[in-house]
Every structure is written in structure tokens, then in C-alpha cells.
Protein backbone atom coordinates (compact mmCIF):
# COMPACT_ATOMS: atom_id res chain seq x y z
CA UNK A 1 -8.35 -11.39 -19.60
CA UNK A 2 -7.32 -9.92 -16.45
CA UNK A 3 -3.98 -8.59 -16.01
CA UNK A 4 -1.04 -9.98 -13.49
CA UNK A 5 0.45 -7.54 -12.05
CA UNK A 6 4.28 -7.47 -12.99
CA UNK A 7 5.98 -4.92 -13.00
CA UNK A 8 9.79 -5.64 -13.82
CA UNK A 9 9.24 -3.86 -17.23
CA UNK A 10 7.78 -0.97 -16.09
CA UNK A 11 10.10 -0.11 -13.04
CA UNK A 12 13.26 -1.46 -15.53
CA UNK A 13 12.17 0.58 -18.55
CA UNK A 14 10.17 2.99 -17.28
CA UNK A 15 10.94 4.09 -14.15
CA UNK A 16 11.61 8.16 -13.10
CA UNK A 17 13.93 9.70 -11.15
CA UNK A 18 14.16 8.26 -7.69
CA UNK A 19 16.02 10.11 -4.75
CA UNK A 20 18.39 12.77 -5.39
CA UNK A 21 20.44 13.87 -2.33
CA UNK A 22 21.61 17.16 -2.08
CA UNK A 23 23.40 17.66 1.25
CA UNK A 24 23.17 15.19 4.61
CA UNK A 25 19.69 14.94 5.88
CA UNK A 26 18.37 16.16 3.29
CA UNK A 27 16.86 14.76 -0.10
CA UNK A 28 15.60 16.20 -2.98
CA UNK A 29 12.77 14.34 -4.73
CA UNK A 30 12.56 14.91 -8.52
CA UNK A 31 9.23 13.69 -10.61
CA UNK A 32 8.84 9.89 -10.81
CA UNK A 33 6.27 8.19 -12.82
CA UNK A 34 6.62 5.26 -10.90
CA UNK A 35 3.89 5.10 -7.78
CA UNK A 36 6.93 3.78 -5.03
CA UNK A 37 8.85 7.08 -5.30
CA UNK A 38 5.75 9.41 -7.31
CA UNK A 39 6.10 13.08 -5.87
CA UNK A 40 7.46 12.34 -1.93
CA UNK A 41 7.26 14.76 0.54
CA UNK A 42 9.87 15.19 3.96
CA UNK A 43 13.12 13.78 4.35
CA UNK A 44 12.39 9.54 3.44
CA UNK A 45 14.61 6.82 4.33
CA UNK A 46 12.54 3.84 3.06
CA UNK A 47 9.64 3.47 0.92
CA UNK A 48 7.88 -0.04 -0.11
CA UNK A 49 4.68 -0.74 -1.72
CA UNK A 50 2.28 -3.77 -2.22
CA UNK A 51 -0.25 -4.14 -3.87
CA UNK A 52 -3.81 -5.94 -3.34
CA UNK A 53 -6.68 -6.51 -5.31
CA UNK A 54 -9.73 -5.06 -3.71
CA UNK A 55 -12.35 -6.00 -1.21
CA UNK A 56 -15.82 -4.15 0.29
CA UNK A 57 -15.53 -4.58 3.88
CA UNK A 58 -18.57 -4.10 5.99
CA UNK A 59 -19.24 -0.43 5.85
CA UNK A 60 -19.17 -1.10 2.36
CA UNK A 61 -15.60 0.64 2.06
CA UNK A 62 -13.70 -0.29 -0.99
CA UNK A 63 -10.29 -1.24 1.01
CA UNK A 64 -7.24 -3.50 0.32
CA UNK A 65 -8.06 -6.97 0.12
CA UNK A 66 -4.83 -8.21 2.51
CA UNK A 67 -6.09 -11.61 3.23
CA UNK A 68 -5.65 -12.38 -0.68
CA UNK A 69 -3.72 -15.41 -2.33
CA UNK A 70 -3.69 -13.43 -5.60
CA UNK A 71 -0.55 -12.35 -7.26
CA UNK A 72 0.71 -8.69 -6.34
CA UNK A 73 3.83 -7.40 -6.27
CA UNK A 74 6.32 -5.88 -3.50
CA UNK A 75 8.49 -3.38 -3.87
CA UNK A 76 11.00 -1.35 -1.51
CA UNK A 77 13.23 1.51 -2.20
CA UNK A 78 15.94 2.29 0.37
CA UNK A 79 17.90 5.16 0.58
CA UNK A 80 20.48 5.18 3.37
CA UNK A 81 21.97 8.37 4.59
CA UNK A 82 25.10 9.52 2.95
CA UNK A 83 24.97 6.48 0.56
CA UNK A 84 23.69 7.18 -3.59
CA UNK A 85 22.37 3.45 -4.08
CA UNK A 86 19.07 2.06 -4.29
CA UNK A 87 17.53 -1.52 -4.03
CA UNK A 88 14.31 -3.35 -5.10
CA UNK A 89 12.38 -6.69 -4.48
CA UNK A 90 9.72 -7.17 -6.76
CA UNK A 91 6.91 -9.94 -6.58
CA UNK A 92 6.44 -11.55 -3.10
CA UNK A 93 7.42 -14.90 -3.72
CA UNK A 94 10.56 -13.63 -5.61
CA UNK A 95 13.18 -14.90 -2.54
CA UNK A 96 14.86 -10.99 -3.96
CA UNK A 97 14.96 -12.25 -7.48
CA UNK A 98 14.79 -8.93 -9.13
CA UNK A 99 16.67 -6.13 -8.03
CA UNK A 100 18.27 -2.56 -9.29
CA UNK A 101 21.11 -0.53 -8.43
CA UNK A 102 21.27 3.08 -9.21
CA UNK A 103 24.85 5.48 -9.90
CA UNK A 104 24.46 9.02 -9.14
CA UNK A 105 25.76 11.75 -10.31
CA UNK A 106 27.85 14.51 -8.73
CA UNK A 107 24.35 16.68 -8.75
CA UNK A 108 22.97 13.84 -7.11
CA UNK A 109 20.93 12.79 -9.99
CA UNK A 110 20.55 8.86 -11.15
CA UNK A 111 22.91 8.49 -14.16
CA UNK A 112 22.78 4.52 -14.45
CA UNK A 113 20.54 2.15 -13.32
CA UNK A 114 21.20 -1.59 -13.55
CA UNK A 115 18.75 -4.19 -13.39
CA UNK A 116 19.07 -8.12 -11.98
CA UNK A 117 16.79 -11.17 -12.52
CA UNK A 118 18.52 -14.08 -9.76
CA UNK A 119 21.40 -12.13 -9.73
CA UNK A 120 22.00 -11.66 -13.86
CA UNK A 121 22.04 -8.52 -15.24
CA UNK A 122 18.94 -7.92 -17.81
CA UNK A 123 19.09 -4.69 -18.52
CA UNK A 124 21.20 -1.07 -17.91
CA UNK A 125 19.76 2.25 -18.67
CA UNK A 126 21.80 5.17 -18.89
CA UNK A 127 20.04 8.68 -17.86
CA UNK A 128 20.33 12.31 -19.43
CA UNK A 129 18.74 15.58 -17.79
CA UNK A 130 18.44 19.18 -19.30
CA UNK A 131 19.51 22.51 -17.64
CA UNK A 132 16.41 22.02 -14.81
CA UNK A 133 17.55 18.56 -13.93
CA UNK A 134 14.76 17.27 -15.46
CA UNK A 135 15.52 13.74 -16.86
CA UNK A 136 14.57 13.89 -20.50
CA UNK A 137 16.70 10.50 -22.16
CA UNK A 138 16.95 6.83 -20.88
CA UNK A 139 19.10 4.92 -22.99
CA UNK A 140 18.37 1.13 -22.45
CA UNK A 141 21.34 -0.81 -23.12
CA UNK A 142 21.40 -5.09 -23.52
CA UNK A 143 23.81 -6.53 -20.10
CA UNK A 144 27.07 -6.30 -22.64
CA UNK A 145 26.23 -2.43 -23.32
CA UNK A 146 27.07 -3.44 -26.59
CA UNK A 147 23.21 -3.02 -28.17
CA UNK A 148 20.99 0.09 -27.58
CA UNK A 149 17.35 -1.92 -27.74
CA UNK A 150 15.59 1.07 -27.17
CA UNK A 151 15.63 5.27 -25.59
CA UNK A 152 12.79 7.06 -24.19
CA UNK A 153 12.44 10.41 -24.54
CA UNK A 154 10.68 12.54 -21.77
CA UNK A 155 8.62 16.03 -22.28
CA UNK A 156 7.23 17.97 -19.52
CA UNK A 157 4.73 20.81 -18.71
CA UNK A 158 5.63 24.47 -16.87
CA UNK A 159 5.54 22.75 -13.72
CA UNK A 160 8.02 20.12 -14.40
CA UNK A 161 5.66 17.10 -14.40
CA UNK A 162 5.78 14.49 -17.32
CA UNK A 163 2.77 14.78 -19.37
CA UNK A 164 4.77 12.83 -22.39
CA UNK A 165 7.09 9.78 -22.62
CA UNK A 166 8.03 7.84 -26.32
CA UNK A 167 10.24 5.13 -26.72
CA UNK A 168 11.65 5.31 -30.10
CA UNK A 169 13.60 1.83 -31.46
CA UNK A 170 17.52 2.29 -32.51
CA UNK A 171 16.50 2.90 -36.15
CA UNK A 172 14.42 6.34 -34.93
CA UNK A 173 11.26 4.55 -35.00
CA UNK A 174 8.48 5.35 -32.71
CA UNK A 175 7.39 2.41 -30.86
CA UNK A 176 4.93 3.63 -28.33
CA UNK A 177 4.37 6.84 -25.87
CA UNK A 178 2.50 7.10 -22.77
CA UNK A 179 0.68 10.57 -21.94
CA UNK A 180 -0.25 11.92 -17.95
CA UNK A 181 -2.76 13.66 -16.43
CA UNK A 182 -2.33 15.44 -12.58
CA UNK A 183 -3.85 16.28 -9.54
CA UNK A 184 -3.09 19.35 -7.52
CA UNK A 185 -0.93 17.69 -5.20
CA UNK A 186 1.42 16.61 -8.05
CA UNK A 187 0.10 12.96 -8.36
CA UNK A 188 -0.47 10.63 -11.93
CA UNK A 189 -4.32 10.31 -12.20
CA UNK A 190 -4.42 9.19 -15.80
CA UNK A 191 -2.05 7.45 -17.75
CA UNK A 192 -3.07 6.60 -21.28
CA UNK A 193 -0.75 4.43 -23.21
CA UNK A 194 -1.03 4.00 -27.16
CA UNK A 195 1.40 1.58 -29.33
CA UNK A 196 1.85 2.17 -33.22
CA UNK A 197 1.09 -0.65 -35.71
CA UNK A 198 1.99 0.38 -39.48
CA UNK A 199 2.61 4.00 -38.49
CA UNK A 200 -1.22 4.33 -37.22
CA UNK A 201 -1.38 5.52 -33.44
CA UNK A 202 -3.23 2.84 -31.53
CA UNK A 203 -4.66 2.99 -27.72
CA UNK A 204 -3.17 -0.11 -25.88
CA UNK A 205 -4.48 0.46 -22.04
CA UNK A 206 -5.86 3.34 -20.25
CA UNK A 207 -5.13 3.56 -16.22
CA UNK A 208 -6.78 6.33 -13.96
CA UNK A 209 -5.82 6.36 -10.20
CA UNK A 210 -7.20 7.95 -7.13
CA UNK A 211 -4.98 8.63 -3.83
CA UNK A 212 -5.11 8.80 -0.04
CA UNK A 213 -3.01 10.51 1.42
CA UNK A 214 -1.15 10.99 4.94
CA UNK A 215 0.03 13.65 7.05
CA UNK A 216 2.67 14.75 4.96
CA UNK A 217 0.58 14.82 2.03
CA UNK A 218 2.09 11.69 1.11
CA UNK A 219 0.10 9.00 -0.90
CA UNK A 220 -0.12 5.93 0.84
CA UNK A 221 -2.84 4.49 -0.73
CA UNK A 222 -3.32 4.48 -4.53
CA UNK A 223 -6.71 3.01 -6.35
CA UNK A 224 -5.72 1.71 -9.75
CA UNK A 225 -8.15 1.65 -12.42
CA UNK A 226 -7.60 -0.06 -15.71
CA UNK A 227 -10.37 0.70 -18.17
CA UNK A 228 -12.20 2.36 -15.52
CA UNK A 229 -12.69 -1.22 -13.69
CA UNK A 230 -10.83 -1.25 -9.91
CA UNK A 231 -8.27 -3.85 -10.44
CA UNK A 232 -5.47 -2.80 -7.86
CA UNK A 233 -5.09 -0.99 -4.39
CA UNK A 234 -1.18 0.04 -4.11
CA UNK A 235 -0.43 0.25 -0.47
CA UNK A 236 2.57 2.66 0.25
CA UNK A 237 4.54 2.73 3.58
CA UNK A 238 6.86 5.08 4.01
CA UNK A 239 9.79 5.71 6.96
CA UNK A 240 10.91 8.94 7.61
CA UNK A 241 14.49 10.17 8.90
């Protein structure tokens, strides 16, 4: 069965860093394993994605199938000067159903993120980093804060890319982990992701992804592949300051 695309859990429970400002005009752009923020270049003021499922057109190019009545998603991150706060409309019939705001820290990293459905909180996460800023713990809380559901715990190579994240349950237990693979340029082009059942490691999905990219070296278009089939083209625009 083909997959909709939906993506509230994975922005809400997995999402990366997002901006990080460090002084006026200027942002810092930590790792993000989301594709709306993944690995930005130059100073960005807004960056959206949607997504389309794919088409041939007549040169027989694989491109963006934008005359589609299929479900896909938007999604737009905005990140006004001077101001540590972030907001997101996913799903394009949504009417801005599902939104986040983010709480920065004094080093300009995310600390909280809070998550809406039609205005009702579903969900806030809580964000720890090591010595290098890297995020390595995302506490996700119920709306009350009063029940931790579940953490994820982040691991990362010598260049400070995430090549391991595990979400363990309350009681320590391991309830899945996703592992990623990179291109040159700093960009996700594998993501395997494996769920335990009884203790016994189990692969749930595979997803490989190939990029174009623009002048910046920014991706703005992103191929999606789930078990190897082309099921998604993730088209990226992106305003610069």
C-alpha cells in the first residue's frame, strides 16, 4: 500500500535543529534531519517545501508532477530578523491546522519546541546539546508536561552529521532508531529505519534521496525514494536576506 505523505510525526518528533542566530544578519545553521531546514547555506529568511508525486514530461525528465490532485504536504519555516521563533503549515488543505513554535536559547540554539493541531497543543519537546552544540536529547513531553512518552537520543560522526537517532520509551526501552548516510555536500541520501519487536531488531522502511541543487549549493529539489521506488519530489524554495 502506498504511503500518504504526512508528516506531523516526523517534523513533531523528529525534527533537527532549525535556525540558530548568532548575531543580526547573520544565522548559523546547525544539522537538521528534516529536508525544509537539511544543511542551508547563506543568510535565509524563509524556507517552504511541497511536495509532488512524480511525472515524465516530454524529454522524458523525471520532474515534479504540479498539476496533481494527490495528497502532499506544505511546509514553511520563517525566520524573521532579530526574532528566535519559528512557524509551520503542514498539509495543503490544512487552513494552518498544524503549527510549531520554537524557544531559543541564549546560544541561539532551539531549547523547546511546541506543537499545535487547530490550535491545541499535541506535543512539547524539550532539547539538550553537548559541548559542540550538537543536539544530542529531545525529551517529548504529553501538552500537561506532566508525562515523558518518549526521548531520542542523537549520535554523530567527526563531521558533526547524524548518522544515529533511537527513541528509547520512559522505562529505558528501545523502541526504534533510524541510521544516515551523506553526500559530500552534507545532504541525507539514505535513511534506514528499523523498529524492535520482542527485543529482535527489525527493518521497518528504507528511504534513499537524490538532490538538485542551486546556486548556493542549496537543495531545492529532493527525489525521495522509498524501497528504491520514486514516490516523492520535495520542492524547496528558499528567500534569502
Amino acid at each position: 500500500m502506498k504511503r500518504t505523505i504526512f508528516f506531523i510525526s516526523i517534523i513533531a518528533f523528529s525534527c533537527g535543529n532549525i535556525f540558530a542566530q548568532t548575531k543580526k544578519n547573520e544565522q548559523k545553521y546547525h544539522y537538521s534531519v528534516d529536508e525544509i531546514t537539511e544543511y542551508l547555506n547563506g543568510s535565509i529568511k524563509k524556507v517552504s517545501v511541497t511536495s509532488y508525486p512524480p511525472k515524465i514530461d516530454a524529454n522524458g525528465i523525471i520532474t515534479p508532477n504540479l498539476e496533481s490532485d494527490l495528497d502532499y504536504y506544505q511546509y514553511t519555516v520563517l525566520y524573521e530578523e532579530g526574532e528566535n521563533t519559528g512557524t509551520s503549515d503542514l498539509g495543503r488543505n490544512s487552513g494552518g491546522a498544524y503549527k510549531f513554535a520554537s524557544k531559543f536559547n541564549e546560544d541561539g540554539l532551539i531549547e523547546k519546541m511546541i506543537y499545535y493541531v487547530f490550535g491545541d497543543t499535541i506535543n512539547i519537546v524539550l532539547c539538550e546539546y553537548d559541548e559542540n552544540n550538537n543536539r544530542v536529547l529531545e525529551n517529548n513531553y504529553s501538552p500537561d508536561m506532566k508525562t515523558l512518552e518518549f526521548c531520542e537520543r542523537y549520535e554523530y560522526d567527526d563531521d558533526g552529521q547524524v548518522v544515529l537517532i533511537k527513541s528509547y520509551a520512559p522505562n529505558g526501552e528501545v523502541l526504534h532508531k533510524q541510521v544516515f548516510a551523506y553526500n559530500e555536500k552534507g545532504n541525507i541520501v539514505a535513511m534506514h529505519y528499523y523498529t524492535y519487536n520482542e527485543g529482535e531488531l527489525e527493518t521497518l522502511s528504507k528511504e534513499t534521496y537524490f538532490y538538485i541543487y542551486d546556486d548556493s549549493d542549496n537543495c531545492i529539489w529532493k527525489y525521495i525514494y522509498w524501497e528504491d521506488n520514486l514516490e516523492w519530489i520535495a520542492v524547496r524554495k528558499i528567500t534569502y536576506y
